[in-house]
N, C-alpha and C. Protein backbone atom coordinates (compact mmCIF):
# COMPACT_ATOMS: atom_id res chain seq x y z
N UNK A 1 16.46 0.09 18.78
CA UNK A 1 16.29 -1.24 18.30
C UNK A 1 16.39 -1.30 16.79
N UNK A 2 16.26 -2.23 16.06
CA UNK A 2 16.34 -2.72 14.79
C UNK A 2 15.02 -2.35 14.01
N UNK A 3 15.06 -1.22 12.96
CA UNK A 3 13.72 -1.08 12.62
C UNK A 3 13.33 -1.88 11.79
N UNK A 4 12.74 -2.50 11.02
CA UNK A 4 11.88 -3.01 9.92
C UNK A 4 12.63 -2.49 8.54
N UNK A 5 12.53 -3.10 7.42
CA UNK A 5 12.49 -2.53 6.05
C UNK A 5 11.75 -1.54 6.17
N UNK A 6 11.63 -0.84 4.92
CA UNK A 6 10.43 0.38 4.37
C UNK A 6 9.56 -0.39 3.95
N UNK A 7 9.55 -1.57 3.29
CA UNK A 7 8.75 -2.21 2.70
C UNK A 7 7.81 -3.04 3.17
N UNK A 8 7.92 -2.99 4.50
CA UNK A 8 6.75 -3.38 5.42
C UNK A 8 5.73 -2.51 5.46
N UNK A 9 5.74 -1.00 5.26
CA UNK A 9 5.12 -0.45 4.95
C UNK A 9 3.63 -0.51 4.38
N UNK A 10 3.86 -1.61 3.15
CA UNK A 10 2.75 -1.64 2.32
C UNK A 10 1.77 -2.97 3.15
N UNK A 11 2.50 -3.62 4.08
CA UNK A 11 1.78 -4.88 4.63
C UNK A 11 0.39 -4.51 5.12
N UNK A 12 -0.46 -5.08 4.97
CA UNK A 12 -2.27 -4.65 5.35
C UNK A 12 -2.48 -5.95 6.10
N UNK A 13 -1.73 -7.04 6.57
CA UNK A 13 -2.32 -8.28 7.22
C UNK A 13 -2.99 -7.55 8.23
N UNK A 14 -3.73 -8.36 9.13
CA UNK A 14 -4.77 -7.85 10.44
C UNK A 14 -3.98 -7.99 11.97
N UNK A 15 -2.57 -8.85 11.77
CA UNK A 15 -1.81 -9.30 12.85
C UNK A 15 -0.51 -8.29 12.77
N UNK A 16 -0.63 -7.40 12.55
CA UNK A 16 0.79 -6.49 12.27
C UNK A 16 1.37 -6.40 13.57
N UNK A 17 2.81 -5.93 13.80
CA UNK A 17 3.59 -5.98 15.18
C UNK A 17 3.67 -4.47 15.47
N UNK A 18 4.57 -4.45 16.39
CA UNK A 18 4.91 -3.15 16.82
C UNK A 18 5.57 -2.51 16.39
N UNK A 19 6.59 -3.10 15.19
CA UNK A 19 7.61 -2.65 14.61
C UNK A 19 7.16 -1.95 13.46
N UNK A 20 6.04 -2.49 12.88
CA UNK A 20 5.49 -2.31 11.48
C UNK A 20 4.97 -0.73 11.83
N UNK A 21 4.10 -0.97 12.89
CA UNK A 21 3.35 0.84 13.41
C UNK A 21 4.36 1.63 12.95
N UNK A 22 5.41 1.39 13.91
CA UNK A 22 6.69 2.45 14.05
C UNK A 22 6.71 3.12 12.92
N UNK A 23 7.08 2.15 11.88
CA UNK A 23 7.24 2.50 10.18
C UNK A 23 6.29 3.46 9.73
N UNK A 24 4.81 2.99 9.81
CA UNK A 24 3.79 3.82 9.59
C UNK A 24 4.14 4.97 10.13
N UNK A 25 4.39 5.13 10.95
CA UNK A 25 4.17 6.73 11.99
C UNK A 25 5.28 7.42 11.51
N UNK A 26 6.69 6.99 11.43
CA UNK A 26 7.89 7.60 10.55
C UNK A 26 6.82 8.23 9.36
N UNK A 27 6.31 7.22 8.65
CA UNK A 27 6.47 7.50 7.34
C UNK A 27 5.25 8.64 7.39
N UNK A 28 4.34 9.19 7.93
CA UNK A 28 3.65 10.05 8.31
C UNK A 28 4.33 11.36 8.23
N UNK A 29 5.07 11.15 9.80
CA UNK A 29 6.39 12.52 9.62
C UNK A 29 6.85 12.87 8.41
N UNK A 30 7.60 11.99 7.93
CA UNK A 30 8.16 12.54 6.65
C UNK A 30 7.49 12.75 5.68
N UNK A 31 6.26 11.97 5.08
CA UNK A 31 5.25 12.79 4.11
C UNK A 31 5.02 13.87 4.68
N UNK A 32 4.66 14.77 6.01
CA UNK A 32 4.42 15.68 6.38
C UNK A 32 5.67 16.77 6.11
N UNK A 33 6.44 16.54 6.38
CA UNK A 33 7.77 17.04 6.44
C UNK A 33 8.16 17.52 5.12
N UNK A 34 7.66 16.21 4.01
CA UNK A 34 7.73 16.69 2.74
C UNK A 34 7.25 17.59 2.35
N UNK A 35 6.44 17.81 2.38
CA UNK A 35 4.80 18.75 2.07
C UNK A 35 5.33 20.17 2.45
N UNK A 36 5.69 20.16 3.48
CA UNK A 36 6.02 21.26 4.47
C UNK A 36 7.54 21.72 3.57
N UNK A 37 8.19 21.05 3.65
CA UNK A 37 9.38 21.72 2.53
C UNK A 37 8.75 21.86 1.27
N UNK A 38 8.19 21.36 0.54
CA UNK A 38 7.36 21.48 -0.50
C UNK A 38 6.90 23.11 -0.60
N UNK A 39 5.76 23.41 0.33
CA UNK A 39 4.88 24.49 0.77
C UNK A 39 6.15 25.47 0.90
N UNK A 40 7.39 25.50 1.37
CA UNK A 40 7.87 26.14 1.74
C UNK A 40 8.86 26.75 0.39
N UNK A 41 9.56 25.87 -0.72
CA UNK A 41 9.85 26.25 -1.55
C UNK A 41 8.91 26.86 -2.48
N UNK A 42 8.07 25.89 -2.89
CA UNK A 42 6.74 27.04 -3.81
C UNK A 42 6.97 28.23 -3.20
N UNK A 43 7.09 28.52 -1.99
CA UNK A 43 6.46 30.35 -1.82
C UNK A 43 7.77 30.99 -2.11
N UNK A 44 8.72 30.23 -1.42
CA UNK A 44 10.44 31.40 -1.84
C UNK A 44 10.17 31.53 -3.51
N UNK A 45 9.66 30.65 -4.45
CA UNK A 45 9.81 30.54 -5.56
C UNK A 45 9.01 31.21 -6.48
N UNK A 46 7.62 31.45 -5.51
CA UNK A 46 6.79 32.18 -6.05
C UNK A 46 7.20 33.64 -5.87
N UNK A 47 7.87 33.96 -4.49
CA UNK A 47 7.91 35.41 -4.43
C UNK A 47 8.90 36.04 -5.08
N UNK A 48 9.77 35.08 -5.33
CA UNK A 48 11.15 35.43 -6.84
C UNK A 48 10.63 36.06 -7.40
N UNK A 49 9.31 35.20 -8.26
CA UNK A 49 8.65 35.65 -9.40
C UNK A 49 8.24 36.79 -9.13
N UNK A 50 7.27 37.23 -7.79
CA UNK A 50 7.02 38.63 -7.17
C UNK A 50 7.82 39.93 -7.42
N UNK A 51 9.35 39.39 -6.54
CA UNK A 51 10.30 40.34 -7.02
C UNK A 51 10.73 40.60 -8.54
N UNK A 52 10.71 39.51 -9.38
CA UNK A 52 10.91 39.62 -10.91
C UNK A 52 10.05 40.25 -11.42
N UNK A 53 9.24 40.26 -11.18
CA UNK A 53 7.86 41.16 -11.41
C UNK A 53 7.80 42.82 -11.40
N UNK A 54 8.38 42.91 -9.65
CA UNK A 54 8.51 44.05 -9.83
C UNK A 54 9.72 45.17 -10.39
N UNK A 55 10.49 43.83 -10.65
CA UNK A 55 11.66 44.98 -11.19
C UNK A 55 11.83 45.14 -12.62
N UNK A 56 10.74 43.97 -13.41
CA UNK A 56 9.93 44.51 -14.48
C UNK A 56 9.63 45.81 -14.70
N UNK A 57 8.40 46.12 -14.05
CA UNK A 57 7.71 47.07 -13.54
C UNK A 57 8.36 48.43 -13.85
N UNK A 58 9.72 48.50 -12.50
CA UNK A 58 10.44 49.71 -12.57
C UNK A 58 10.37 49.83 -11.14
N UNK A 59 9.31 49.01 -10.56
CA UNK A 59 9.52 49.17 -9.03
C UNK A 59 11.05 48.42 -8.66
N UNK A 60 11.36 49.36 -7.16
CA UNK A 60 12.74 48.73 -6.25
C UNK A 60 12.24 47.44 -5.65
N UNK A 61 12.88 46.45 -6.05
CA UNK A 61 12.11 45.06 -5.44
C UNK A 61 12.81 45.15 -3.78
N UNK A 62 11.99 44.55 -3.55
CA UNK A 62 12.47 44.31 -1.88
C UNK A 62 12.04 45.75 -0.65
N UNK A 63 11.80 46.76 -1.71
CA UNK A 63 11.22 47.93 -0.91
C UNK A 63 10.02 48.03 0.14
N UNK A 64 9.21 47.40 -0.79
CA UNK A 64 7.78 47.36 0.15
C UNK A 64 7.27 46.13 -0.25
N UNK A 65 6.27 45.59 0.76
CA UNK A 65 6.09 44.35 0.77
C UNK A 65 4.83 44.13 -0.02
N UNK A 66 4.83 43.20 -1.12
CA UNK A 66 3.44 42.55 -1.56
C UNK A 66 2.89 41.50 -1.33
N UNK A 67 1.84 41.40 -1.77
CA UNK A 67 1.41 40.04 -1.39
C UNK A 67 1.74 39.21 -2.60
N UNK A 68 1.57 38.01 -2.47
CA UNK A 68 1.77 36.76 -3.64
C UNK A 68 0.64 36.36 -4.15
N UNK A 69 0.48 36.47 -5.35
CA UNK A 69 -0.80 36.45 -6.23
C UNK A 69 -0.94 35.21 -6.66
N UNK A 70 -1.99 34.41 -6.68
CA UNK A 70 -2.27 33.39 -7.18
C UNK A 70 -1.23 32.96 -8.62
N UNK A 71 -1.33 34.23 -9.77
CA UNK A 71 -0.46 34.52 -11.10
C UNK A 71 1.13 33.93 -10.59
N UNK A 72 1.29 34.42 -9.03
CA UNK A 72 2.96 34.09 -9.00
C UNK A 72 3.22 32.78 -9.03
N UNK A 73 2.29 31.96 -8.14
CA UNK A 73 2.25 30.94 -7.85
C UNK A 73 2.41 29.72 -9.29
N UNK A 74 1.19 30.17 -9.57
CA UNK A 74 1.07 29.75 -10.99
C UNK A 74 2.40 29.82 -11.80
N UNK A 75 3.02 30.87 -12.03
CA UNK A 75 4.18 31.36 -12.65
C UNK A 75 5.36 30.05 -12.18
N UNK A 76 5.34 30.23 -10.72
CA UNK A 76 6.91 29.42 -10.17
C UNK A 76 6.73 28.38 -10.14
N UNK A 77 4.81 27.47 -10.61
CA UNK A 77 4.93 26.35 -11.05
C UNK A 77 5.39 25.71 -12.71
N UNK A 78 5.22 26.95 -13.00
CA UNK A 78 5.29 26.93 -14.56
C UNK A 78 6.83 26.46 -14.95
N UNK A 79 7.51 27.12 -14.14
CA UNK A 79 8.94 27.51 -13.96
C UNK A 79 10.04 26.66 -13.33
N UNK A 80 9.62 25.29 -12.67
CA UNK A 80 10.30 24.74 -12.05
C UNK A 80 9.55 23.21 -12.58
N UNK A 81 11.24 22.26 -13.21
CA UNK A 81 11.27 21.16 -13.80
C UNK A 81 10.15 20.20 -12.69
N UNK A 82 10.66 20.29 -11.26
CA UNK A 82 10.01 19.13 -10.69
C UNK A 82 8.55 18.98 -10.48
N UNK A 83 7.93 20.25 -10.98
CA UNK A 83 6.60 20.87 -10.58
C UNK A 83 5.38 19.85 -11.88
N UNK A 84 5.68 19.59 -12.77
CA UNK A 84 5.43 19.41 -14.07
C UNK A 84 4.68 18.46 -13.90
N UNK A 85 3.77 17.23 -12.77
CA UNK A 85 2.80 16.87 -12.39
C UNK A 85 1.57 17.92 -12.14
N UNK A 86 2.07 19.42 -11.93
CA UNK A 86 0.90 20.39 -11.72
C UNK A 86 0.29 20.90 -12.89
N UNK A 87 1.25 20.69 -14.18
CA UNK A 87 0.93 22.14 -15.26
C UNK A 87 -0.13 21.64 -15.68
N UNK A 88 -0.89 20.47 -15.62
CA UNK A 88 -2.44 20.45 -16.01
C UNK A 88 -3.33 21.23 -15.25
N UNK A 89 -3.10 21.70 -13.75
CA UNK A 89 -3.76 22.64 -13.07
C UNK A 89 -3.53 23.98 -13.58
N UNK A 90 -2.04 24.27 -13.77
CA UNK A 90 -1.70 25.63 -14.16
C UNK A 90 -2.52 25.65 -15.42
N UNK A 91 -2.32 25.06 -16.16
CA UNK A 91 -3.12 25.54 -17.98
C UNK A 91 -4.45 25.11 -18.12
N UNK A 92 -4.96 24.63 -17.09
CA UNK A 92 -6.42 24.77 -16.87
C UNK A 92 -7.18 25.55 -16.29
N UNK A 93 -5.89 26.35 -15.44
CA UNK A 93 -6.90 27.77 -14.73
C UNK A 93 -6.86 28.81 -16.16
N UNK A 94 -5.80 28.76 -16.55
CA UNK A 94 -5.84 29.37 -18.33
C UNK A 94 -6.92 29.44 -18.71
N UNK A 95 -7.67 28.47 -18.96
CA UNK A 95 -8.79 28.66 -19.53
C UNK A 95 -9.68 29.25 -19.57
C-alpha cells in the first residue's frame, strides 16, 4: 500500500492511524540498523588501529589475536571525520 511521508513521524495527536504506526516501527528498524552498522564500523576501525599498533611494535600483525583496548577505540574515534560529536568523550577520558 501507499506509505505515509517520513514526516508523519513527528505527529503526537492521540487519534493517529495505522499508517502513521507503520512509520514508527520502520523508523525503529532503521535507527537500530544504524547503530548496528555504526557498532560494527567502530570495531573494523578500531582493530586497524590494533593492527597499526602492532606493526609499530615490530609485532606480525594479523598473527595472533588481541583484544581491542578501550585506547583503540578511543584512537579510531579520534581518527574518523564523522565521529567528531564523540571527541568531548575521547578528551575527557584524557583527563
Amino acid at each position: 500500500g501507499k506509505r505515509p511521508k517520513l514526516q508523519q513521524v513527528d505527529e503526537r495527536d492521540e487519534d493517529r492511524d495505522d499508517e502513521t504506526f507503520a512509520i514508527r516501527a520502520d523508523a525503529c528498524y532503521v535507527m537500530a540498523r544504524a547503530c548496528e552498522l555504526f557498532a560494527m564500523d567502530m570495531t573494523k576501525r578500531s582493530e586497524l588501529v590494533l593492527e597499526d599498533n602492532k606493526r609499530a611494535r615490530g609485532e606480525r600483525a594479523g598473527h595472533a589475536k588481541s583484544q581491542l583496548k578501550v585506547q583503540d577505540v578511543l584512537c579510531a574515534i579520534d581518527n574518523t571525520d564523522y565521529c567528531d560529536f564523540l571527541l568531548d568523550l575521547v578528551h575527557a577520558r584524557d583527563d
